[in-house]
PDB file of N, CA and C in Angstrom:
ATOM      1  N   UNK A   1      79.491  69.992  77.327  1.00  0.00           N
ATOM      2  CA  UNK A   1      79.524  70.407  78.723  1.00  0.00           C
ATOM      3  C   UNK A   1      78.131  70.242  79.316  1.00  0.00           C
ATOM      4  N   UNK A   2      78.205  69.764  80.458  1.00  0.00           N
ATOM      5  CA  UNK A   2      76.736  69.297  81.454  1.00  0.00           C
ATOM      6  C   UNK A   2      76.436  70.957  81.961  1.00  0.00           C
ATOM      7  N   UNK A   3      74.763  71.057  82.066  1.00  0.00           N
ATOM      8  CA  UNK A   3      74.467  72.056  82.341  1.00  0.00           C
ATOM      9  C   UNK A   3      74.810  72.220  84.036  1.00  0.00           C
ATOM     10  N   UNK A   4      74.767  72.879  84.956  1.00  0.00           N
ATOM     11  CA  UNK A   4      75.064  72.957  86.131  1.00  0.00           C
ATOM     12  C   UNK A   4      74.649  72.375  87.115  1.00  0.00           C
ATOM     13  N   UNK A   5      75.382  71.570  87.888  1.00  0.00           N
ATOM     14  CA  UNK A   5      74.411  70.370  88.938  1.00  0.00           C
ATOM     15  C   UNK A   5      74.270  69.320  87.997  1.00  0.00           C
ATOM     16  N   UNK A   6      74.825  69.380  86.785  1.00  0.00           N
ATOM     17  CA  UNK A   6      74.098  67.713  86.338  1.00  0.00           C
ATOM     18  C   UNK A   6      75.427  67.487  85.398  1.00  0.00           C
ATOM     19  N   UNK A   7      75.903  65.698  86.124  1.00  0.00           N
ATOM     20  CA  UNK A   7      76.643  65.342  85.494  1.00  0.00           C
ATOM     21  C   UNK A   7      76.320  64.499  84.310  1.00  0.00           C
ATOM     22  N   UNK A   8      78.025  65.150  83.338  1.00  0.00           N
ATOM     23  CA  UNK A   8      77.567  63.696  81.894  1.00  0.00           C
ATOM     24  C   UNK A   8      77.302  62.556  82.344  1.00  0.00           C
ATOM     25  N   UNK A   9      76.118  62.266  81.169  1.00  0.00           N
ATOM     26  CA  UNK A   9      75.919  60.560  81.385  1.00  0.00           C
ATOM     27  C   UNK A   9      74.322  60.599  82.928  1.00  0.00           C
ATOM     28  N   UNK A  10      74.348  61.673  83.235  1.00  0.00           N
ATOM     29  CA  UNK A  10      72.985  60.777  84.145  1.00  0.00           C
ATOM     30  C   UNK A  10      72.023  62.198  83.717  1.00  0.00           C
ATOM     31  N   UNK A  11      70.693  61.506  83.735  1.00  0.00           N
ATOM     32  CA  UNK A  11      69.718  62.186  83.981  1.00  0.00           C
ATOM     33  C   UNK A  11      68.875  61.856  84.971  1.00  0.00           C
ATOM     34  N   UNK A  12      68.405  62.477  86.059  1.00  0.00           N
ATOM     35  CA  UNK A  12      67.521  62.757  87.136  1.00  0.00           C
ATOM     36  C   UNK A  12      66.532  62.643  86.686  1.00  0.00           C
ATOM     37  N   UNK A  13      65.593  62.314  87.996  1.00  0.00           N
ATOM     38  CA  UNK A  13      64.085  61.768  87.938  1.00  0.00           C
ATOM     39  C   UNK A  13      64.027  63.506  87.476  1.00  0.00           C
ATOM     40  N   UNK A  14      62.535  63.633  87.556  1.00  0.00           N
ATOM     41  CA  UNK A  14      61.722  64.503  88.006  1.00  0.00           C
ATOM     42  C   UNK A  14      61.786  65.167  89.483  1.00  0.00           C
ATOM     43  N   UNK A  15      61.594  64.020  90.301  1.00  0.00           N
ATOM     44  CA  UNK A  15      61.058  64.510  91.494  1.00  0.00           C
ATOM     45  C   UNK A  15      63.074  64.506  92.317  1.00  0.00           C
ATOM     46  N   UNK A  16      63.866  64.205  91.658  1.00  0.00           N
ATOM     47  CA  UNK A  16      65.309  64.185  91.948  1.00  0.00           C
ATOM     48  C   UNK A  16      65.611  65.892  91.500  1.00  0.00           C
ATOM     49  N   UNK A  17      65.610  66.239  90.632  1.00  0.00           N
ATOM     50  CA  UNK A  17      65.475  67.810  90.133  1.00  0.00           C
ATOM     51  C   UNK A  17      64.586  68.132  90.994  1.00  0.00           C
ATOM     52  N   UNK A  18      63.781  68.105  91.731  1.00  0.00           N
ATOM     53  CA  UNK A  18      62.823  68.949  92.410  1.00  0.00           C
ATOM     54  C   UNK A  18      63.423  69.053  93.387  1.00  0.00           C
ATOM     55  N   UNK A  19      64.119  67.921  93.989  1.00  0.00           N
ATOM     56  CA  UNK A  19      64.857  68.203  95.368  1.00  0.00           C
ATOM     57  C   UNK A  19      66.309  68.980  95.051  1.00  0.00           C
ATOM     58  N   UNK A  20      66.929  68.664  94.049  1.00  0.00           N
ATOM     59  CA  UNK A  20      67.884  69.358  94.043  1.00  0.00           C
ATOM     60  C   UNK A  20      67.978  70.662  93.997  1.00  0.00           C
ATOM     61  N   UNK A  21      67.024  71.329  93.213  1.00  0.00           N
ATOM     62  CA  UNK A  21      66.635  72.271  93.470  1.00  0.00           C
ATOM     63  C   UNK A  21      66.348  73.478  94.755  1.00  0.00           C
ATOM     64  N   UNK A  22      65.386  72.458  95.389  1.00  0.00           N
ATOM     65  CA  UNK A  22      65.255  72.960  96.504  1.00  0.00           C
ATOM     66  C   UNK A  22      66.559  73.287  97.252  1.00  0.00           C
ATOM     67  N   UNK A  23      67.404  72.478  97.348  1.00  0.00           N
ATOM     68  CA  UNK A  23      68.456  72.303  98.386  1.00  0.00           C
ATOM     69  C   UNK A  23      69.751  73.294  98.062  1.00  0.00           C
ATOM     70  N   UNK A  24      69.438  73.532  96.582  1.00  0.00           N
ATOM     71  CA  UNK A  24      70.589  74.671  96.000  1.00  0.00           C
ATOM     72  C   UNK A  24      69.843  76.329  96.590  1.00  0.00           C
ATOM     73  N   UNK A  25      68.344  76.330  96.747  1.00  0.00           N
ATOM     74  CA  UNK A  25      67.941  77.658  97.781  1.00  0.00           C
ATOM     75  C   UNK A  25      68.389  77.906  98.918  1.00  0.00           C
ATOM     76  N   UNK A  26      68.722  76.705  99.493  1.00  0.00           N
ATOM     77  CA  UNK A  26      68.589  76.832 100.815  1.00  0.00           C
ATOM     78  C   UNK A  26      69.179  75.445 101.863  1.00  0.00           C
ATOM     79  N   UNK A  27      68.898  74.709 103.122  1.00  0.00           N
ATOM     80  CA  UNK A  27      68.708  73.637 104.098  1.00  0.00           C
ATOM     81  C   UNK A  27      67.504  72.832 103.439  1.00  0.00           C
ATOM     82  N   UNK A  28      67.909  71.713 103.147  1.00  0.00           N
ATOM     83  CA  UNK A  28      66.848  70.568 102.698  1.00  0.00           C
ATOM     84  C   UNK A  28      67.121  69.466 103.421  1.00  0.00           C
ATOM     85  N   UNK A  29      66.223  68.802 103.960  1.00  0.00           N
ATOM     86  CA  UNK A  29      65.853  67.677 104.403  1.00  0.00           C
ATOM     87  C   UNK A  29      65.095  66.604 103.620  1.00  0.00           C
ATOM     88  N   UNK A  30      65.577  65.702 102.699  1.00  0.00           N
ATOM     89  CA  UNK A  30      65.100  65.354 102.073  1.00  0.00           C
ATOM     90  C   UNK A  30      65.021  63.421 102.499  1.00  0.00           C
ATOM     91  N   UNK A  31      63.722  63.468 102.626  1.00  0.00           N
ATOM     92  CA  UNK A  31      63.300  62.156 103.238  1.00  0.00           C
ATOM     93  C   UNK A  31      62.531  61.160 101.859  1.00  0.00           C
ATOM     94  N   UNK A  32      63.438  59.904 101.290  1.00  0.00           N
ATOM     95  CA  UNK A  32      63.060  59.403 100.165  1.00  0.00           C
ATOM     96  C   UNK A  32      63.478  57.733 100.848  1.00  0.00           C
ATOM     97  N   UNK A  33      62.497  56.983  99.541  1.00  0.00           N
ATOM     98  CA  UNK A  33      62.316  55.618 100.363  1.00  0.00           C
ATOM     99  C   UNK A  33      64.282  55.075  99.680  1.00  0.00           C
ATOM    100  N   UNK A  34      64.413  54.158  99.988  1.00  0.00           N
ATOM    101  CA  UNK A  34      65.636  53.407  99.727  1.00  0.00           C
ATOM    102  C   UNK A  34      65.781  53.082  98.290  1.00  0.00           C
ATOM    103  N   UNK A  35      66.862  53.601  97.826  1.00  0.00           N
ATOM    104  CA  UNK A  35      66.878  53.287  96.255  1.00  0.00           C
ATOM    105  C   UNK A  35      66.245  54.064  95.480  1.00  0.00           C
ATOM    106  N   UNK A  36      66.249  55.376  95.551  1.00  0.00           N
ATOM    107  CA  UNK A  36      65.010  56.337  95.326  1.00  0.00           C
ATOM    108  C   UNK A  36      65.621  57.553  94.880  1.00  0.00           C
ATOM    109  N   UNK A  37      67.542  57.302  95.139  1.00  0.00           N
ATOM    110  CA  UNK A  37      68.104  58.283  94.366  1.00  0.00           C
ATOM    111  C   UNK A  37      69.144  59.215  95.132  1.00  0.00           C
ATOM    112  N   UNK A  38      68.974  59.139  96.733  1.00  0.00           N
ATOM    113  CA  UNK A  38      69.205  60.405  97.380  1.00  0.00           C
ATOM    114  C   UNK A  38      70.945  60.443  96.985  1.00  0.00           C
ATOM    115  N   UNK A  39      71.510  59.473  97.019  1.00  0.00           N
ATOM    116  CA  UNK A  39      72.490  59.364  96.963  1.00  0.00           C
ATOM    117  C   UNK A  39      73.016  60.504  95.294  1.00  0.00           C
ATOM    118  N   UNK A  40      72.560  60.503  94.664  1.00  0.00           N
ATOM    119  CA  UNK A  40      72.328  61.022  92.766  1.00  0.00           C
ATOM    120  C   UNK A  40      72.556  62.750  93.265  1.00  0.00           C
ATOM    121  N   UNK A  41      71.159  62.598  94.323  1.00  0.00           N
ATOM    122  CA  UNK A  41      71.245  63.848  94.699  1.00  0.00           C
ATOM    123  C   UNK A  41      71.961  64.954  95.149  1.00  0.00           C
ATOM    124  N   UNK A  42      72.534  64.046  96.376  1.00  0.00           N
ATOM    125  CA  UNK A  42      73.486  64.660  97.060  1.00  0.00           C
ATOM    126  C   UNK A  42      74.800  65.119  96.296  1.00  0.00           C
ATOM    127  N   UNK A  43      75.563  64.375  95.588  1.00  0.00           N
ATOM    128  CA  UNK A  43      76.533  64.117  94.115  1.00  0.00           C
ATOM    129  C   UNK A  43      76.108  65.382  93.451  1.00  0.00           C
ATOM    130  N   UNK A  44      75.350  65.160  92.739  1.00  0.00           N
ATOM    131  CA  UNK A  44      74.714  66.439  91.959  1.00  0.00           C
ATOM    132  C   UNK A  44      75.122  67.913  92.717  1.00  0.00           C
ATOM    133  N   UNK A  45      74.929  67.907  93.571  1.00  0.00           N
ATOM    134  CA  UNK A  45      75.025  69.223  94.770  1.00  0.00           C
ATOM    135  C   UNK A  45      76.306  69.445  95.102  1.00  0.00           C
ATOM    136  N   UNK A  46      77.410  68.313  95.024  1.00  0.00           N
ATOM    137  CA  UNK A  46      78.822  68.520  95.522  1.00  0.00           C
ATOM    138  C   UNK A  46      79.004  68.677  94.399  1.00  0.00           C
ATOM    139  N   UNK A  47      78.680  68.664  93.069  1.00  0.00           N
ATOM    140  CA  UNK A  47      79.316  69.035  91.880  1.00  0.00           C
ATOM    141  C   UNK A  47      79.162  69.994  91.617  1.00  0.00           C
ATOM    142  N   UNK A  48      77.796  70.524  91.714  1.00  0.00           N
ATOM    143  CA  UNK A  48      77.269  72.064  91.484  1.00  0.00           C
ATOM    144  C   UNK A  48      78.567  73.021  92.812  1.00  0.00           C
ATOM    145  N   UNK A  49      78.419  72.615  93.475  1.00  0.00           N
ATOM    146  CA  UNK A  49      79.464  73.506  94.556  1.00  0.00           C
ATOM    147  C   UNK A  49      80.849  73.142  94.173  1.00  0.00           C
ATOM    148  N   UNK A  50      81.195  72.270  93.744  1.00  0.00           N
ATOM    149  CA  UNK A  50      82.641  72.343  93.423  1.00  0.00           C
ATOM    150  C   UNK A  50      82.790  73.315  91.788  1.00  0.00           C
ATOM    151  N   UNK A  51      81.815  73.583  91.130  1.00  0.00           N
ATOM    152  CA  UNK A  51      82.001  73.681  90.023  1.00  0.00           C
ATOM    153  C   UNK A  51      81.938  75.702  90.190  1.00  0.00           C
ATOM    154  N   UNK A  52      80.888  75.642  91.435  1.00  0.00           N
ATOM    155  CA  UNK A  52      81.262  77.576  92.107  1.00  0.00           C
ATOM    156  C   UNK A  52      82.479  77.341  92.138  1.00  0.00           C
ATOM    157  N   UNK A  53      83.063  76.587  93.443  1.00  0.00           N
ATOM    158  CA  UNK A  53      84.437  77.129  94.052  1.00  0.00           C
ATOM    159  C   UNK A  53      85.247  77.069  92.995  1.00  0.00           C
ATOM    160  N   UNK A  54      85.313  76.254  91.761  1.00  0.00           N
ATOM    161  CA  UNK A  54      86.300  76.553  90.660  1.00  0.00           C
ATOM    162  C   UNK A  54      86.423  77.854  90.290  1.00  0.00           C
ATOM    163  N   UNK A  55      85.106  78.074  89.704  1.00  0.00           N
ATOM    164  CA  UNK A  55      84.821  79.257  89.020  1.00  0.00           C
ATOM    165  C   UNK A  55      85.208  80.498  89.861  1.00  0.00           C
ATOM    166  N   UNK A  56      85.286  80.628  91.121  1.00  0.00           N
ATOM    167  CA  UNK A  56      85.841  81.864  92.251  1.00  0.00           C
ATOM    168  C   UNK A  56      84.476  82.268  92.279  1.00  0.00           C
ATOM    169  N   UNK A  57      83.086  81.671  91.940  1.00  0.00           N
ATOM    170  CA  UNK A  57      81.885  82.057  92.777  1.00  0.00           C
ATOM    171  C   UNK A  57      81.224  81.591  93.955  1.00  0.00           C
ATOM    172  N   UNK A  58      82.417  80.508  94.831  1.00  0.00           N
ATOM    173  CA  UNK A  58      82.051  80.290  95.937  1.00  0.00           C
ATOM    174  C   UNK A  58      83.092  80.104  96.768  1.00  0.00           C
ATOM    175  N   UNK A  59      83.458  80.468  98.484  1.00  0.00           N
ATOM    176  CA  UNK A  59      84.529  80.176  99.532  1.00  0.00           C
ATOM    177  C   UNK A  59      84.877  78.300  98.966  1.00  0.00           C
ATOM    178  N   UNK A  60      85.909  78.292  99.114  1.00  0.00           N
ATOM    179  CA  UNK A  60      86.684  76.750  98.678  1.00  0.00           C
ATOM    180  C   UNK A  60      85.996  76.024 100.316  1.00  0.00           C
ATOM    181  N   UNK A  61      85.050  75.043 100.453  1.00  0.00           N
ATOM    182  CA  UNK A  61      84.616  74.276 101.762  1.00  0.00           C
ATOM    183  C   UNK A  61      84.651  73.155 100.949  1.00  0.00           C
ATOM    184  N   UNK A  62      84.898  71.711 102.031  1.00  0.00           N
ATOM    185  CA  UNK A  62      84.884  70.370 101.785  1.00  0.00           C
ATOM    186  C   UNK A  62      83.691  70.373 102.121  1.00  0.00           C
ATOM    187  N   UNK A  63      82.964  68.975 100.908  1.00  0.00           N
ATOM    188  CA  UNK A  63      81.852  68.620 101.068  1.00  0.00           C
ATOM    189  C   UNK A  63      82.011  67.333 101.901  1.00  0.00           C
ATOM    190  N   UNK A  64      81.281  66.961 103.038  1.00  0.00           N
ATOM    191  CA  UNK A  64      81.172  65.966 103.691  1.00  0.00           C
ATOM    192  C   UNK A  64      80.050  64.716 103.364  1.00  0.00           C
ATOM    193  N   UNK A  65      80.304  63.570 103.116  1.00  0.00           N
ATOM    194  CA  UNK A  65      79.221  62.548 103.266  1.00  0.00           C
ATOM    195  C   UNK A  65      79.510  61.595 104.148  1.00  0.00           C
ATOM    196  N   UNK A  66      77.947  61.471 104.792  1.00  0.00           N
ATOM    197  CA  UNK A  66      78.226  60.572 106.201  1.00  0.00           C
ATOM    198  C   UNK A  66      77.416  59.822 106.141  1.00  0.00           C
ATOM    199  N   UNK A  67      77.853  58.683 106.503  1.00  0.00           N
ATOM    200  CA  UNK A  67      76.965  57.005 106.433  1.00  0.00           C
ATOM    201  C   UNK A  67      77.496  56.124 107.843  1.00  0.00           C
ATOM    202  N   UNK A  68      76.309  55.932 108.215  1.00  0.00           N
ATOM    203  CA  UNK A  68      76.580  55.182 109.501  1.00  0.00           C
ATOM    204  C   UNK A  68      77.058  54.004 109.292  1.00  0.00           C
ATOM    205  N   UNK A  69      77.652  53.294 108.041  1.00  0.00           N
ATOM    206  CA  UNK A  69      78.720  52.042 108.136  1.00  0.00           C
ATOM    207  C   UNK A  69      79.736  51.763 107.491  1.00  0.00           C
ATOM    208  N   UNK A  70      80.812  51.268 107.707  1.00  0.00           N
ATOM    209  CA  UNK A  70      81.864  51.011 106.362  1.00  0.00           C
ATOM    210  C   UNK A  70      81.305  51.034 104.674  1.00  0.00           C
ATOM    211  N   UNK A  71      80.669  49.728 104.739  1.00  0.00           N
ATOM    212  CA  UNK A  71      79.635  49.660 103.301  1.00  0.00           C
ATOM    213  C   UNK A  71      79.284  50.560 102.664  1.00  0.00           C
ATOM    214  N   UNK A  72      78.930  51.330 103.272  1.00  0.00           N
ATOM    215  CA  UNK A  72      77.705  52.585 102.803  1.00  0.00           C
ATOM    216  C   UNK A  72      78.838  53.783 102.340  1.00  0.00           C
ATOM    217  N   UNK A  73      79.712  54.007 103.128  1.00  0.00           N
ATOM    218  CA  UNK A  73      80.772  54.886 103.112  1.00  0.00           C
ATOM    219  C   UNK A  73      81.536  54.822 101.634  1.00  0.00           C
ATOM    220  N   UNK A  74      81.958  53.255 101.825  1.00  0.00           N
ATOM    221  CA  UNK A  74      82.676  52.685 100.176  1.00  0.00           C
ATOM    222  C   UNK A  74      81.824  53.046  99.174  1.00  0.00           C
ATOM    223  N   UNK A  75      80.275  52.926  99.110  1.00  0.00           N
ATOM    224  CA  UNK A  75      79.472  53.098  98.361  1.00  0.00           C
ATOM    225  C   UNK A  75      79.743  54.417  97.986  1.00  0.00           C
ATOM    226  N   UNK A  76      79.260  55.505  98.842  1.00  0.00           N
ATOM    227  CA  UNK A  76      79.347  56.854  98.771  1.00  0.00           C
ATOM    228  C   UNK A  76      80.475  57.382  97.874  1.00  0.00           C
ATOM    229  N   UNK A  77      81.567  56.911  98.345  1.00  0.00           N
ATOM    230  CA  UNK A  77      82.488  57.160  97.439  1.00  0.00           C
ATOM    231  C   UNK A  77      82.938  56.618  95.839  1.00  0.00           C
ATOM    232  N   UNK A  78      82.632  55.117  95.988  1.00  0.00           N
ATOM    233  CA  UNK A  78      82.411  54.959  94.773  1.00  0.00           C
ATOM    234  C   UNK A  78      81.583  55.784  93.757  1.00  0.00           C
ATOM    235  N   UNK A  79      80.304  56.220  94.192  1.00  0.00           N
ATOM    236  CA  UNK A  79      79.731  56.960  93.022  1.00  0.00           C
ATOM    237  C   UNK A  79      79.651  58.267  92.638  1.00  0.00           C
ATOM    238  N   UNK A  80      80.865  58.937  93.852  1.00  0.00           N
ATOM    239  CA  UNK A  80      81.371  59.692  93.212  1.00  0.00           C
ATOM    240  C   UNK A  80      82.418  59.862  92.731  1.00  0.00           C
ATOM    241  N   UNK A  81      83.260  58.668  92.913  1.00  0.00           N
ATOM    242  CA  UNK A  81      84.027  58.700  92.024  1.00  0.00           C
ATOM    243  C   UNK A  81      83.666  58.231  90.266  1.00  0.00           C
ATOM    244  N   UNK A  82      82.922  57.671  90.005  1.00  0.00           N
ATOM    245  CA  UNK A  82      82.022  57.581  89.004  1.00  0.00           C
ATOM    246  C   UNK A  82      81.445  58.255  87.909  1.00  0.00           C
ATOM    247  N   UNK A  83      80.628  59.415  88.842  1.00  0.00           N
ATOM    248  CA  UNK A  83      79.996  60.156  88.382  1.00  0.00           C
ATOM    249  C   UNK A  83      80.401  61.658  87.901  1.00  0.00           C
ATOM    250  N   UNK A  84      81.608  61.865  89.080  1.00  0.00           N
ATOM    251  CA  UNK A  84      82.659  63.043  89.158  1.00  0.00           C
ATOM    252  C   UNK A  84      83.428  62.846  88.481  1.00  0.00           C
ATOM    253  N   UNK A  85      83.950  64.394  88.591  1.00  0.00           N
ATOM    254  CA  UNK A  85      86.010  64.470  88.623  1.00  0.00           C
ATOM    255  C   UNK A  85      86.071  65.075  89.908  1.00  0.00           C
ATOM    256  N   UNK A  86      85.408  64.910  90.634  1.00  0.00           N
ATOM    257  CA  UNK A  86      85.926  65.472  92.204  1.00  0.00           C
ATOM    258  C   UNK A  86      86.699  64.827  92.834  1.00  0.00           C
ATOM    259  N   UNK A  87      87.726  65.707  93.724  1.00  0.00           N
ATOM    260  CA  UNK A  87      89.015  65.109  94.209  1.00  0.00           C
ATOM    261  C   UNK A  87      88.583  64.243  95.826  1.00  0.00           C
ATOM    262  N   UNK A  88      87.881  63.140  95.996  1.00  0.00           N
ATOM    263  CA  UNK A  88      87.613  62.845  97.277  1.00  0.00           C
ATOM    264  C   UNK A  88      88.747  61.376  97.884  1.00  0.00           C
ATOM    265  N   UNK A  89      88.553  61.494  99.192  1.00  0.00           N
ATOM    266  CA  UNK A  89      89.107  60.736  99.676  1.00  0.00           C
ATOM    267  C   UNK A  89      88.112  59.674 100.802  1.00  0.00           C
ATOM    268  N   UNK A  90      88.082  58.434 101.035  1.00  0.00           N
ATOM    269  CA  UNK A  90      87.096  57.553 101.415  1.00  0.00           C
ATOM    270  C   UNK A  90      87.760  57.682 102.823  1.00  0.00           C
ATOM    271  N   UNK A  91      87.133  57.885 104.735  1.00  0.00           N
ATOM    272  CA  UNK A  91      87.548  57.866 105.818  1.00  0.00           C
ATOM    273  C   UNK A  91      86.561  57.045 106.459  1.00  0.00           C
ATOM    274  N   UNK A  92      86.704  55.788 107.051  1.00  0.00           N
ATOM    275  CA  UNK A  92      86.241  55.216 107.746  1.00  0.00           C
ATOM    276  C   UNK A  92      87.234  55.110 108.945  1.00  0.00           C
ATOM    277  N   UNK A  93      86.367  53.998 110.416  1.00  0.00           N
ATOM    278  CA  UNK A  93      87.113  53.538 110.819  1.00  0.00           C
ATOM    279  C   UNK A  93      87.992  52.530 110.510  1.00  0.00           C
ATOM    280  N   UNK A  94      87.665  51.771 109.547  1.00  0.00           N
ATOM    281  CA  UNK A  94      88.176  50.411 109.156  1.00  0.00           C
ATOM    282  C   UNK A  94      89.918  51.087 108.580  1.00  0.00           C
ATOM    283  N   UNK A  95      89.462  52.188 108.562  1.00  0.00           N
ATOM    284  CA  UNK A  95      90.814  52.774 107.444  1.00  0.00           C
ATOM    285  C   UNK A  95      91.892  53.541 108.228  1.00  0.00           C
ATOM    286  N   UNK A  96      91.421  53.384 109.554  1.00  0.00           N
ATOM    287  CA  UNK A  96      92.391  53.914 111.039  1.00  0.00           C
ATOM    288  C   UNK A  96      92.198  55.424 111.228  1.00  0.00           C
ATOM    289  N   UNK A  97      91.391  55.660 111.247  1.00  0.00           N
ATOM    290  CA  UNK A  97      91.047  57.473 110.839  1.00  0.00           C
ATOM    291  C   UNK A  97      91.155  57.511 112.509  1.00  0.00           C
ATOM    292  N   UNK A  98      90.105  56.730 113.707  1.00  0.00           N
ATOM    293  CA  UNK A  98      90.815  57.148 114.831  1.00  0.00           C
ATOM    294  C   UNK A  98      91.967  57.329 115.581  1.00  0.00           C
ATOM    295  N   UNK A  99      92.386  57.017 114.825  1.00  0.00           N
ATOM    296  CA  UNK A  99      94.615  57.368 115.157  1.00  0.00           C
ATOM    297  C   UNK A  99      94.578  58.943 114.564  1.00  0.00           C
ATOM    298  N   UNK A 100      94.127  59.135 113.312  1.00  0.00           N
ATOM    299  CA  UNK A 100      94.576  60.091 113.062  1.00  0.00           C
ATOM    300  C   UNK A 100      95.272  60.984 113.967  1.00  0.00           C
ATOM    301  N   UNK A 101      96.102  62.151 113.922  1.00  0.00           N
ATOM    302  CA  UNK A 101      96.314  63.499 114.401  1.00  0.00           C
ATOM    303  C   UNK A 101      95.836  64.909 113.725  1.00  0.00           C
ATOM    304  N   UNK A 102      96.050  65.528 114.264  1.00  0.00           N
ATOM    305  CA  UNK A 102      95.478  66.515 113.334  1.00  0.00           C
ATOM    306  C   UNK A 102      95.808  66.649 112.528  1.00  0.00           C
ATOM    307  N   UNK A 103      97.454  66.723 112.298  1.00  0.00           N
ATOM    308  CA  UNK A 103      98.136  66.385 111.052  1.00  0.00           C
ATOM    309  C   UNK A 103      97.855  65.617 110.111  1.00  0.00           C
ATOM    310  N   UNK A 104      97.492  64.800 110.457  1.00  0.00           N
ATOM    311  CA  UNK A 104      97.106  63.601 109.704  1.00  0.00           C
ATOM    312  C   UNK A 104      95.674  63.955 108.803  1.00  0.00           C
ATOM    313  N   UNK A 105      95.160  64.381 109.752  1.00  0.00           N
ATOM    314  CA  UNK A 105      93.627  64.976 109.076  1.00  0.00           C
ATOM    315  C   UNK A 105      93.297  66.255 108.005  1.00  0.00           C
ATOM    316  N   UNK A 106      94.856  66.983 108.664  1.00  0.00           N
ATOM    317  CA  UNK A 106      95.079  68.107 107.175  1.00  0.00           C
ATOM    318  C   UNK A 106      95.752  67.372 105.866  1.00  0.00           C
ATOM    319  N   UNK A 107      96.317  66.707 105.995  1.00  0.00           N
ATOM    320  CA  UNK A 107      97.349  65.944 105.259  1.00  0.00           C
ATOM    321  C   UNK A 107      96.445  65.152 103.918  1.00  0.00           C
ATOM    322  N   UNK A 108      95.327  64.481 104.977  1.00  0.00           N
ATOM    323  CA  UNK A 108      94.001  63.739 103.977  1.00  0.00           C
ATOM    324  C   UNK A 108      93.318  64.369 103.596  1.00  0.00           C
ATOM    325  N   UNK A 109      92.925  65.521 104.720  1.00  0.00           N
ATOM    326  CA  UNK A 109      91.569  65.600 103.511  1.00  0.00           C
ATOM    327  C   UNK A 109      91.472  67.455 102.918  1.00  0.00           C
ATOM    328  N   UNK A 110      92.888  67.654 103.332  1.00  0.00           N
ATOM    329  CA  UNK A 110      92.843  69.437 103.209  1.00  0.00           C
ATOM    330  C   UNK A 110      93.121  69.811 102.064  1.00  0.00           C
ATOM    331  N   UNK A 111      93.202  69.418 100.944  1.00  0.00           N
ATOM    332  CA  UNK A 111      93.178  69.123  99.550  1.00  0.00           C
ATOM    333  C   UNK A 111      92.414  68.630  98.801  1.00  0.00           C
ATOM    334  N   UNK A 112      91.239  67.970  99.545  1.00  0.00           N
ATOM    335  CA  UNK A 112      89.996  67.426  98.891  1.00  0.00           C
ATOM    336  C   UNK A 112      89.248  68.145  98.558  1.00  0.00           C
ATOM    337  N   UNK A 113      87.976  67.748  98.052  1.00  0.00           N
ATOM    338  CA  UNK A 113      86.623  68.568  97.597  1.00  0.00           C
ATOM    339  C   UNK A 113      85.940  67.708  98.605  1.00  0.00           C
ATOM    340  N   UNK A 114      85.849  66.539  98.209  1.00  0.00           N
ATOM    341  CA  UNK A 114      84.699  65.635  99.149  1.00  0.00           C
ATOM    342  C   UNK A 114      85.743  64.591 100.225  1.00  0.00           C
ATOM    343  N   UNK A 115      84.745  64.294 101.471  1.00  0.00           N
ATOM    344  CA  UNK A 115      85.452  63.303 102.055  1.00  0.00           C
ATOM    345  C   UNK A 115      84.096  62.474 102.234  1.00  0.00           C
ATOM    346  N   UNK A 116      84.425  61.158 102.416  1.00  0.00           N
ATOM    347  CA  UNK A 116      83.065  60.319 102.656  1.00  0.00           C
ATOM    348  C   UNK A 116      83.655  59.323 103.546  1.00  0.00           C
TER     349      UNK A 116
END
C-alpha cells in the first residue's frame, strides 16, 4: 500500500513533495516551468482526497481539472487514468458537453471523483 498522496509506481521530485505538501495545508498556487511535473502534482492531491472521501474523513466533492484545449484535457485524463483508480470522466467541447442539460451533466459526472 502507497503511503498517502503517493501513488504505486511514482516517486516525486523533491521540490514536487514540497508543493504537494503545501497545497494539502491550504490554497496553492503553484507556478512551475513546463514539464516540471505540475500535472504529478495535482494527481497526487486528487488521490490523497479521494482516498479521505473513501475513508468517511472527507465531504464526497468532484475534483475538477481544467486545460484550456482539447489536447491538454485528453492528456489530463490520461494520466490519471494511469496513475489512479479514480473514477473520472474526460469533458471537452469536442465531446458535445455544450448541448449538455443539466441532466446530462448529473448523469456524467455525478458519480465521478474527477472530471477533466
Amino acid at each position: 500500500m502507497c503511503e498517502p498522496g503517493l501513488m504505486c509506481g511514482v516517486c516525486g521530485c523533491r521540490y514536487q513533495m514540497d508543493v504537494f505538501a503545501a497545497a494539502l495545508r491550504g490554497n496553492t498556487i503553484a507556478v512551475l516551468d513546463t514539464g516540471s511535473g505540475k500535472t504529478m502534482v495535482a494527481v497526487m492531491l486528487a488521490q490523497e482526497h479521494a482516498r479521505r472521501v473513501r475513508g468517511g474523513e472527507a465531504p464526497r466533492r468532484i475534483v475538477v481539472f481544467l486545460a484550456p484545449t482539447v489536447h491538454l484535457v485528453h492528456q489530463q485524463f490520461e494520466v490519471i487514468g494511469e496513475y489512479t483508480d479514480l473514477d473520472a470522466v474526460e469533458c471537452h467541447g469536442s465531446s458535445g458537453v455544450g448541448e449538455w442539460t443539466a441532466e446530462d451533466w448529473k448523469e456524467q459526472i455525478g458519480s465521478k471523483e474527477v472530471s477533466a
